[in-house]
Protein backbone atom coordinates (compact mmCIF):
# COMPACT_ATOMS: atom_id res chain seq x y z
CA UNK A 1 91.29 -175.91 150.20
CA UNK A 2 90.49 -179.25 151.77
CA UNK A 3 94.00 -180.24 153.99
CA UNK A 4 94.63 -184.29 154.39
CA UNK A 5 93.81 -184.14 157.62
CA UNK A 6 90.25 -182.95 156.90
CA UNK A 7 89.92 -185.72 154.26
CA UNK A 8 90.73 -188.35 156.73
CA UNK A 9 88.32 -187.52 159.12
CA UNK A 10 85.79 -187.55 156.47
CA UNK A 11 86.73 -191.27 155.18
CA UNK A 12 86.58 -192.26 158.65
CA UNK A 13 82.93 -191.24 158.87
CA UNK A 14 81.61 -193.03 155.51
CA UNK A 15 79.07 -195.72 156.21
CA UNK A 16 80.36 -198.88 154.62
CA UNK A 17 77.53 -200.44 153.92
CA UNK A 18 76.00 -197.67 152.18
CA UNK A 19 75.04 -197.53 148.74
CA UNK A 20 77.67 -195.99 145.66
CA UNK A 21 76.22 -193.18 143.90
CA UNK A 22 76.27 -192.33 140.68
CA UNK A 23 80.25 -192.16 140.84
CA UNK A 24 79.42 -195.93 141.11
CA UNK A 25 82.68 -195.64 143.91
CA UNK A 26 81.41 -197.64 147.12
CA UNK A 27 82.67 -196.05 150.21
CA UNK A 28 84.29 -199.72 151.23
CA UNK A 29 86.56 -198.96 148.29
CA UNK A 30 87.57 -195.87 149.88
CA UNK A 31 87.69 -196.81 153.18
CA UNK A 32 89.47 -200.74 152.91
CA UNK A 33 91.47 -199.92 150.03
CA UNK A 34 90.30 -201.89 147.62
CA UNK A 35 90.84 -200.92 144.21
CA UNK A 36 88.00 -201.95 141.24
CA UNK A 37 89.67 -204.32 138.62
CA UNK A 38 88.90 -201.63 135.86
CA UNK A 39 91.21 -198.70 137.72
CA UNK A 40 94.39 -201.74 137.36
CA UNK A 41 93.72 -202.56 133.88
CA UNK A 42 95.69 -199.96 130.93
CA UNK A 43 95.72 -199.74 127.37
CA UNK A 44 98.83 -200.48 126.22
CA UNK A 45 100.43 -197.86 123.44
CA UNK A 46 103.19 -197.66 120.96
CA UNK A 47 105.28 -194.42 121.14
CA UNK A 48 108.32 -193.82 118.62
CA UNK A 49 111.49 -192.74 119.94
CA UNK A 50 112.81 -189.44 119.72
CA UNK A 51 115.14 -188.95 116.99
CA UNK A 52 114.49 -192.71 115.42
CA UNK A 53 113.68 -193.23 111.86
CA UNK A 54 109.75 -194.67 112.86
CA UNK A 55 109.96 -197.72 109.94
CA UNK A 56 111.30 -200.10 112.20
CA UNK A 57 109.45 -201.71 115.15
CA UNK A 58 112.47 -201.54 117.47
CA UNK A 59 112.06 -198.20 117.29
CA UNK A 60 109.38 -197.40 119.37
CA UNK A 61 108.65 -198.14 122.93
CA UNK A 62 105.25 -199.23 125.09
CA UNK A 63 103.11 -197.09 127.15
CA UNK A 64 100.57 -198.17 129.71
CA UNK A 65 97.38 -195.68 129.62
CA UNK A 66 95.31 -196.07 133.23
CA UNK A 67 92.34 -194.56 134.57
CA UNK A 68 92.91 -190.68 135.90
CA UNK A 69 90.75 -191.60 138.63
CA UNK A 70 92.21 -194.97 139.62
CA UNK A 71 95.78 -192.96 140.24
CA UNK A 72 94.17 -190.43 141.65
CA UNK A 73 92.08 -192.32 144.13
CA UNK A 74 95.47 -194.96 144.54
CA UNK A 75 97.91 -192.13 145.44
CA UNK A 76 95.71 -190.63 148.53
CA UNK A 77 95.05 -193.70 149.65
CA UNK A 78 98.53 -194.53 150.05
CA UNK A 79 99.01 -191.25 151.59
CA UNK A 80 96.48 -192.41 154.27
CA UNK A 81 97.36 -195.66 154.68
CA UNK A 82 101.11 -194.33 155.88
CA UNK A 83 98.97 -191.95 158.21
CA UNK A 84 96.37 -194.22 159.65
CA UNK A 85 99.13 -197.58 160.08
């Protein structure tokens, strides 16, 4: 298993100005934090309550649907950004 320490030193060591694969993920995004507009947007879904007759609008409630990857990638680097600062 790959520790955070071990992925840190590895992030440190990514040329910037080298090209994305086919991940299309450019190590600046990695390194400087910056997050693609796509990984922010969601897809906004109705879910009925539990328990609620499902007739009336009122009765159900919005969910935002993200990219896997965008939370993914957003949690560690907040996680490195507390160890690194």
């Amino acid at each position: 298993m790959i520790g955070l320490n071990e992925m840190i030193m590895a992030l440190k060591r990514l040329k910037g100005e080298a090209a994305c694969g086919p991940d299309l993920i450019h190590n600046l995004i990695l390194q400087e934090g910056i997050v693609p507009k796509a990984w922010k947007s969601a897809n906004i879904t109705m879910i009925s309550k539990k328990s609620c007759p499902t007739q009336a609008p009122s009765n159900y409630r919005p969910i935002s649907i993200t990219s896997c990857l965008g939370k993914l990638i957003a949690r560690f680097m907040i996680s490195w950004k507390n160890i690194l600062c």
